[in-house]
Protein backbone atom coordinates (compact mmCIF):
# COMPACT_ATOMS: atom_id res chain seq x y z
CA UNK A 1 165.77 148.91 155.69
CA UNK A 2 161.80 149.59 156.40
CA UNK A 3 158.87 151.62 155.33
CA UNK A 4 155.37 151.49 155.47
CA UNK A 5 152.29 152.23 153.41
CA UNK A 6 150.58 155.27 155.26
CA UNK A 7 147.56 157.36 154.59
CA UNK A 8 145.76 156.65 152.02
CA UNK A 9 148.14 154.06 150.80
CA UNK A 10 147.46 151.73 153.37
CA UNK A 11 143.81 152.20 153.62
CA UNK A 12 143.93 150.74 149.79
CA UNK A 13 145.92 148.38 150.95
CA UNK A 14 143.47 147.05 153.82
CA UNK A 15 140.85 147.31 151.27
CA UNK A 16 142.41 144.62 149.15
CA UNK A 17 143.66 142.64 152.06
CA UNK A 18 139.43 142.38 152.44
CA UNK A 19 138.37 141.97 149.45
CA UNK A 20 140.97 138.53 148.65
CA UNK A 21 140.14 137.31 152.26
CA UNK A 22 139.11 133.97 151.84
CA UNK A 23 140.22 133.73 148.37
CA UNK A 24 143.88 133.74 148.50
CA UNK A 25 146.46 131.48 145.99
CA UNK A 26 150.19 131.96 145.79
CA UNK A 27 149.47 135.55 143.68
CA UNK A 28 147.67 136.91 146.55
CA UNK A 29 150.62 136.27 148.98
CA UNK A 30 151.60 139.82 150.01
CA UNK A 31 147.53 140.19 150.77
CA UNK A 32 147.89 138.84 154.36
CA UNK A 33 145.59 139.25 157.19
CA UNK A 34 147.55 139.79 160.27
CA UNK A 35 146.94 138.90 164.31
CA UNK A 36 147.77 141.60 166.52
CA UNK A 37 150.63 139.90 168.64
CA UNK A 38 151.91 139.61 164.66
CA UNK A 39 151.39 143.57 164.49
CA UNK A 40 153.12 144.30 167.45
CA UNK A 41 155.88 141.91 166.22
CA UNK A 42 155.92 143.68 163.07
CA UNK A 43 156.06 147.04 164.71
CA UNK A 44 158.72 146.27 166.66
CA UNK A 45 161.14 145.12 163.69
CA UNK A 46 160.39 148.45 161.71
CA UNK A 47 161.47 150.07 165.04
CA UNK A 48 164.75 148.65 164.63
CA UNK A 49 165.46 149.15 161.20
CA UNK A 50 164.80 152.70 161.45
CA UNK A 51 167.17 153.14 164.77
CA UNK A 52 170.07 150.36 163.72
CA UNK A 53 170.07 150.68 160.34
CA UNK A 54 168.78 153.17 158.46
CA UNK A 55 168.69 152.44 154.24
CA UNK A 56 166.53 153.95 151.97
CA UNK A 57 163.74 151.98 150.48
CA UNK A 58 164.96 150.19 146.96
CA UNK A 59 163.09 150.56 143.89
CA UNK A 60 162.48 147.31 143.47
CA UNK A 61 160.46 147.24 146.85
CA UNK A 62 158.55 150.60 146.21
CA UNK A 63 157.74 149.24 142.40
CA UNK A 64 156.30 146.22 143.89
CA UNK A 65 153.53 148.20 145.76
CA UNK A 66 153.25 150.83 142.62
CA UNK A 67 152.44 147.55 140.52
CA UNK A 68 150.44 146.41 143.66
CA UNK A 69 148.11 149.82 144.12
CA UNK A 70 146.23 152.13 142.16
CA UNK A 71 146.39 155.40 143.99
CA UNK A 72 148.81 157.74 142.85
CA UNK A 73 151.11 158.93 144.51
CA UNK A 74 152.18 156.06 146.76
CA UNK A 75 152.15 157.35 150.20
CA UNK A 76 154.89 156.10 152.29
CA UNK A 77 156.83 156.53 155.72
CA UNK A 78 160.18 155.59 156.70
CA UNK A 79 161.64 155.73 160.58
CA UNK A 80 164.68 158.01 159.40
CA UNK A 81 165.28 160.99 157.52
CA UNK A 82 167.94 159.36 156.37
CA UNK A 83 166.06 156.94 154.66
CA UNK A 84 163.81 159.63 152.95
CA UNK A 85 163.05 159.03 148.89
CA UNK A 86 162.52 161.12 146.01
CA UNK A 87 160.41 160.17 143.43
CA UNK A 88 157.25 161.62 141.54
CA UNK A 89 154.88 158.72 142.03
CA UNK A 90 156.14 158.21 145.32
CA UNK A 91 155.11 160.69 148.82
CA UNK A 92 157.78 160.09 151.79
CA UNK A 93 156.88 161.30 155.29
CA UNK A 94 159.36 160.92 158.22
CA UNK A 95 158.05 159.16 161.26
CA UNK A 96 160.62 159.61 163.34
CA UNK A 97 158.54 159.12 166.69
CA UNK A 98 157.85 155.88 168.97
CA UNK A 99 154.70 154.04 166.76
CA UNK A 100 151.79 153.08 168.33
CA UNK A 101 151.91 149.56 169.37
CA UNK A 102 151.00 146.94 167.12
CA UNK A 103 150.29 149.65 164.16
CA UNK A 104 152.56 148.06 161.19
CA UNK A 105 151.65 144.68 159.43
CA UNK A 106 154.61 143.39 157.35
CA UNK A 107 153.61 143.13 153.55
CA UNK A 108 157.08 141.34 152.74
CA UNK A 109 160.67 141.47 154.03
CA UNK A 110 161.60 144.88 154.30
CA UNK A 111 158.07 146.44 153.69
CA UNK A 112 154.73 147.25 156.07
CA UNK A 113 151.38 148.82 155.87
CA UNK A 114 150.07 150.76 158.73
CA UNK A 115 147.24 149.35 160.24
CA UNK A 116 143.42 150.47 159.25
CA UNK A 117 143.38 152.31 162.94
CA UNK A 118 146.88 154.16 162.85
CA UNK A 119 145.87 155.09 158.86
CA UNK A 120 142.71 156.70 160.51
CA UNK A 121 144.08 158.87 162.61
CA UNK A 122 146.95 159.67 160.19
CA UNK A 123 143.92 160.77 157.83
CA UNK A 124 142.86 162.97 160.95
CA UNK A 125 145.48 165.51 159.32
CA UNK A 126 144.25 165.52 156.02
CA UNK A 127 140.27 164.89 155.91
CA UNK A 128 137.52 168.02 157.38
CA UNK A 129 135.84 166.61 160.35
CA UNK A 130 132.81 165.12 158.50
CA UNK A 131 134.78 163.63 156.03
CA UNK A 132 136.66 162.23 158.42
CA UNK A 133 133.55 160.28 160.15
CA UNK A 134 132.34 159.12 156.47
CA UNK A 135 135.38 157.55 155.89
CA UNK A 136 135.60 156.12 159.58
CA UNK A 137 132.06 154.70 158.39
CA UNK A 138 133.56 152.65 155.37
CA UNK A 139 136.73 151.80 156.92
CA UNK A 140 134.02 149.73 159.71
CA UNK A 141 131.93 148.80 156.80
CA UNK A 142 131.60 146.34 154.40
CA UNK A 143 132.06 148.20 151.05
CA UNK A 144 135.34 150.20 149.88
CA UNK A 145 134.37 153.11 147.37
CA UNK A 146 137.27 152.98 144.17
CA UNK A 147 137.76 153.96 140.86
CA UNK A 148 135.88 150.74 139.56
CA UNK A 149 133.03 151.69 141.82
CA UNK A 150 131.43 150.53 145.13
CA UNK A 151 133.11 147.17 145.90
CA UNK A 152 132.46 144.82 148.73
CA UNK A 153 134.64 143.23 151.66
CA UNK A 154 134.61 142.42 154.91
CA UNK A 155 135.29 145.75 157.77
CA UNK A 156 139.05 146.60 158.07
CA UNK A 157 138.28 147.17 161.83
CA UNK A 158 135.70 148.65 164.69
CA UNK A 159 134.56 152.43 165.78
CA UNK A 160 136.00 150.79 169.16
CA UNK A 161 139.09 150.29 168.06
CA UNK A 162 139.19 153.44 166.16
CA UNK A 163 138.93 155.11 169.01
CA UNK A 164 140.91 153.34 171.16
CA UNK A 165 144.03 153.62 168.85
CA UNK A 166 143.24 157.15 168.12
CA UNK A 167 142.70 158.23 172.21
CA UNK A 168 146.14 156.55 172.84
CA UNK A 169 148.39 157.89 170.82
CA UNK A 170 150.11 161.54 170.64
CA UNK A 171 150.25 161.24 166.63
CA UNK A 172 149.47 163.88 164.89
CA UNK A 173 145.40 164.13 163.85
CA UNK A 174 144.76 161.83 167.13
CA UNK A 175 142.57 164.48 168.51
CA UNK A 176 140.32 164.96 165.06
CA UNK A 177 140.06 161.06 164.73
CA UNK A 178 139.33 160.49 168.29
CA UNK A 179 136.30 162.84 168.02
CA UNK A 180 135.56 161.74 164.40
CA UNK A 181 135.35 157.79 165.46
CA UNK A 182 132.94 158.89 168.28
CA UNK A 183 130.30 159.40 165.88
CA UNK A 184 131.21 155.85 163.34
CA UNK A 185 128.44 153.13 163.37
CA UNK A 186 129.89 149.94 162.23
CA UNK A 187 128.65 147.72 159.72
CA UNK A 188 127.19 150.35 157.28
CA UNK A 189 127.03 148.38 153.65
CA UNK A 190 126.97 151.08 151.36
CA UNK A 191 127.68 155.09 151.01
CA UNK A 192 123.84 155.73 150.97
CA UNK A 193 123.59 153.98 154.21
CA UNK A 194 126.04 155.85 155.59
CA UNK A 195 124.50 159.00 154.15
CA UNK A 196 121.46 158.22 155.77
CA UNK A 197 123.14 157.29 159.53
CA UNK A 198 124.77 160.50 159.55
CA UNK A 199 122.16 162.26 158.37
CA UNK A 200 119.95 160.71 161.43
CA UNK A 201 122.62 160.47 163.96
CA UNK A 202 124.97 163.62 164.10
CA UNK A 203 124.22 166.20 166.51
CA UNK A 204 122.39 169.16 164.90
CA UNK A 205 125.92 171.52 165.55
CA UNK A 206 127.09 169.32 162.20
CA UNK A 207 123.60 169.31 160.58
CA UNK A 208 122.37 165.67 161.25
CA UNK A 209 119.09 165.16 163.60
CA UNK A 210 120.60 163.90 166.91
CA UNK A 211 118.80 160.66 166.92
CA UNK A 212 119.70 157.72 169.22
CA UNK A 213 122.40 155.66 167.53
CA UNK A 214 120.66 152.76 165.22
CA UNK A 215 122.00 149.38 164.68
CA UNK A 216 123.19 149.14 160.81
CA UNK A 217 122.50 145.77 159.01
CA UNK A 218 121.14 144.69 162.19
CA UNK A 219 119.69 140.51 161.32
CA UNK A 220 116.03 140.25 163.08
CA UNK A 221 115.58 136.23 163.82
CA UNK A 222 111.86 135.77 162.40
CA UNK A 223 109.25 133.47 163.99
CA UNK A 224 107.52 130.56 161.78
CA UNK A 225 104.48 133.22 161.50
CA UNK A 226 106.31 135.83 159.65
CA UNK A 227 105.39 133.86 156.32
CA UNK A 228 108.68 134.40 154.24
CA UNK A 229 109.31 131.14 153.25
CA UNK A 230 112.70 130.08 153.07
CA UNK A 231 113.53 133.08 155.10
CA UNK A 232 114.92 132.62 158.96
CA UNK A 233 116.17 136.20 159.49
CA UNK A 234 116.26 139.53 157.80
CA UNK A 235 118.65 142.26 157.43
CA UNK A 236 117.42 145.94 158.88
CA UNK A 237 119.60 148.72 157.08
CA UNK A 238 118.73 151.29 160.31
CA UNK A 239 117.33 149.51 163.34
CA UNK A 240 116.97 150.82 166.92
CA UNK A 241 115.80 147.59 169.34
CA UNK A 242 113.90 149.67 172.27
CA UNK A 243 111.47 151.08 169.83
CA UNK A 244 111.18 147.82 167.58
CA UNK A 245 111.95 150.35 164.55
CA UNK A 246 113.50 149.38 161.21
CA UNK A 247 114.52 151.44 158.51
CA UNK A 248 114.75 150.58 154.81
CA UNK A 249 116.97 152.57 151.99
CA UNK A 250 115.34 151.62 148.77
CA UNK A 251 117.62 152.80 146.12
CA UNK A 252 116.07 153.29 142.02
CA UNK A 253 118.21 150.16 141.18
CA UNK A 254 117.32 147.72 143.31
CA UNK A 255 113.66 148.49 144.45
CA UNK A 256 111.48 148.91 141.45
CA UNK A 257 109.75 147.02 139.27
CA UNK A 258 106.99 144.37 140.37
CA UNK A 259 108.86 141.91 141.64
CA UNK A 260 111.20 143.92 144.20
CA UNK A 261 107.88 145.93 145.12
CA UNK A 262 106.31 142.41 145.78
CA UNK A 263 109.41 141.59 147.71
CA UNK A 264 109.76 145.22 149.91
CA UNK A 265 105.89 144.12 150.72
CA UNK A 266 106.91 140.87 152.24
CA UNK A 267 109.73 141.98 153.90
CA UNK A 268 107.42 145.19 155.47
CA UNK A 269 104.89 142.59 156.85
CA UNK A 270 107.27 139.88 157.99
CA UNK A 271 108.65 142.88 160.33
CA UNK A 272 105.20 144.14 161.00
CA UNK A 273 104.48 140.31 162.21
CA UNK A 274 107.56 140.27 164.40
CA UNK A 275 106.31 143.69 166.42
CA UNK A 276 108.92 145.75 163.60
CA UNK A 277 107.52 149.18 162.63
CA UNK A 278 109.79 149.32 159.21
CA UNK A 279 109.58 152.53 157.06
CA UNK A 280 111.04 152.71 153.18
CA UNK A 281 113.35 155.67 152.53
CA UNK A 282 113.86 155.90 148.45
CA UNK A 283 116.50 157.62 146.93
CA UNK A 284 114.47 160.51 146.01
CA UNK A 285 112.87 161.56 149.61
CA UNK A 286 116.63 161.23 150.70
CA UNK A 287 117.53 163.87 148.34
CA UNK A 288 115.01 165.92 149.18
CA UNK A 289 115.37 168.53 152.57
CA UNK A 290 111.56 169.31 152.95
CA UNK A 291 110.65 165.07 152.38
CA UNK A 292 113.57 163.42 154.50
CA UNK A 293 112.97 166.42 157.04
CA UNK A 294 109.31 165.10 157.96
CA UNK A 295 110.66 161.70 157.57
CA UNK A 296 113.08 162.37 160.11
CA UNK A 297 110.83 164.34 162.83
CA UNK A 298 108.18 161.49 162.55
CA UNK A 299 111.13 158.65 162.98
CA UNK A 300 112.32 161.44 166.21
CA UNK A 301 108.43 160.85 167.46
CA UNK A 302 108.68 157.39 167.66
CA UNK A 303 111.97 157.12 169.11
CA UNK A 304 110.59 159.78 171.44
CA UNK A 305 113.11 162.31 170.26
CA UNK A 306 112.08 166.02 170.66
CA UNK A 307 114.14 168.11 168.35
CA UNK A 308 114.50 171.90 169.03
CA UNK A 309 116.19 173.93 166.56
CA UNK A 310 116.79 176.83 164.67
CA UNK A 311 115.00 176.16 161.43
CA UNK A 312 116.83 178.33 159.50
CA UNK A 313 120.59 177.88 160.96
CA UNK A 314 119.63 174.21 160.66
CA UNK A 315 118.52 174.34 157.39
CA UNK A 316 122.56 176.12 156.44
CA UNK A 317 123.97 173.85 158.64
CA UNK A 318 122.30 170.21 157.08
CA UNK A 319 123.02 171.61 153.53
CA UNK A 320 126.41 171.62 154.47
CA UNK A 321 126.49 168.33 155.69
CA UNK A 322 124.65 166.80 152.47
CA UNK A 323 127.15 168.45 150.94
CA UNK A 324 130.50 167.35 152.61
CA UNK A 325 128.36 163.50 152.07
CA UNK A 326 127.51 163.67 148.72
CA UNK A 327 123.47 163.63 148.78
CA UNK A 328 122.79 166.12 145.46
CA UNK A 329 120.01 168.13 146.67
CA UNK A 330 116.78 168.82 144.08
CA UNK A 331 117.17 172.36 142.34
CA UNK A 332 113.90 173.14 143.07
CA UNK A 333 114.86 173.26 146.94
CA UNK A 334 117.78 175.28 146.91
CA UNK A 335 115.66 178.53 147.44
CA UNK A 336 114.71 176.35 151.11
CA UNK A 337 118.43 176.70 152.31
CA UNK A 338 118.51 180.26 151.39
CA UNK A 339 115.34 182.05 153.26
């Protein structure tokens, strides 16, 4: 008998794997990070179940990962349509294909979870295209959005290896997550930062600015004249190295008040001292088109970026990507998308 946690399922799965790293006891046991030779073991054994001896999973097993995740239903896959289940909570898809190799992690005897990559380009079937990339931004982050919020863990994997998996595999949605993990940065630490990448880095065909690819939460080693005492390095949220340019999201939480203004100030000189042109992006110049437009052509100009475009079919086109993101545009702007 053997099934694995697919989709979604095992993407929540990953996420928790994260999140206890470094923190496990004997209640975290089925929370396992696993090597690849171990995957490829692993992979291998479900292989055999599925051809030798089919059973379907038990409801002990499948009420262990109920009790384990959230996300309703349970997405599973089994090897064998004869080992198909029935059960509200519970989705079943047949996998009846050779896997991917090293694409199943064993959660306990009998029981796997797909790995982060082969969930990726499983979601290739399920997500739009530039949903697709968002999510291929948090799965290579370090921050898993849930129903308790924004929560923070290490990445689940690379864009590399995203791509790799999904550009050697016939699965279906290989083709959508291939093209989809050409356009993930990794190492994006929030949703807004990710926002803000795409925004900057898609090509203008999906509504983003075409910029050169940035670094994201790129550390900047700082010399003893940068004056932040205490402080040997500092984190850029956007950084691109051959132009020396840094930039900032200040979200309304974190960044006001005269103490974090005091501290934004240091931080701006300390880069300016290293050679770093830095520039501040708040949460409500991101949410505006006409603001974060002439924020973006001036960062273009020093990255020596011409953009040429359609104002108009860009304008259509960017709304729809804020959209399919999540950045709520101003009212008072909608009439810009519309002329």
């Amino acid at each position: 008998m053997g099934f694995a946690l697919c989709f979604t399922s095992a993407l929540e799965y990953w996420n928790v794997c994260a999140a206890r790293r470094g923190q496990a006891s004997a209640s975290d046991k089925p929370f396992s990070v696993k090597t690849p030779s171990e995957r490829m073991r692993d992979t291998e054994a479900f292989a055999r179940h599925a051809a030798n001896s089919p059973q379907k999973p038990t409801k002990e097993d499948t009420n262990r990962l109920l009790e384990l995740l959230e996300k309703r239903p349970l997405h599973i896959m089994v090897g064998n349509p004869a080992e198909r289940i029935s059960r509200p909570e519970i989705s079943c898809h047949v996998f009846a294909q050779p896997l991917p190799s090293a694409s199943l992690a064993k959660i306990f005897p009998g029981a796997y979870a797909c790995a982060p990559e082969f969930a990726f380009v499983q979601m290739g079937t399920k997500l739009p295209f530039i949903q697709l990339v968002k999510l291929g931004f948090e799965i290579c982050g370090t921050y898993s959005e849930t129903s308790r919020g924004i929560e923070k863990r290490p990445s689940l994997t690379t864009a590399e290896k995203l791509l790799e998996t999904a550009t050697s595999t016939s699965f279906p949605g290989c083709e959508n997550a291939a093209r989809a993990a050409s356009y993930v940065l990794d190492g994006s630490a929030s949703p807004r930062e990710t926002q803000l990448a795409m925004l900057l880095s898609l090509p203008a065909k999906y509504g983003g600015y075409g910029l050169p690819r940035p670094l994201l939460n790129h550390r900047i080693a700082l010399s003893r004249q940068s004056g932040v005492i205490g402080k040997h390095t500092l984190i850029c949220d956007l950084f691109w190295p051959d132009a020396n340019l840094a930039i900032e999201y200040d979200s309304d939480e974190f960044h006001t008040g005269a103490l974090a203004i005091s501290r934004d100030s240091q931080r701006r000189i300390a880069l300016e001292v290293e050679g770093i042109t830095c520039i501040n992006i708040v949460n409500m110049r991101l949410k505006s088109f006409v603001a974060f437009d002439e924020t973006a052509l001036g960062i273009a100009k020093i990255l020596g970026k011409r953009i040429r475009r359609d104002p108009h079919a860009f304008a259509k086109k960017n709304r729809e990507l804020r959209e399919a993101i999540g950045i709520a545009t101003d009212a008072f702007e909608e009439d810009m998308y519309s002329m």
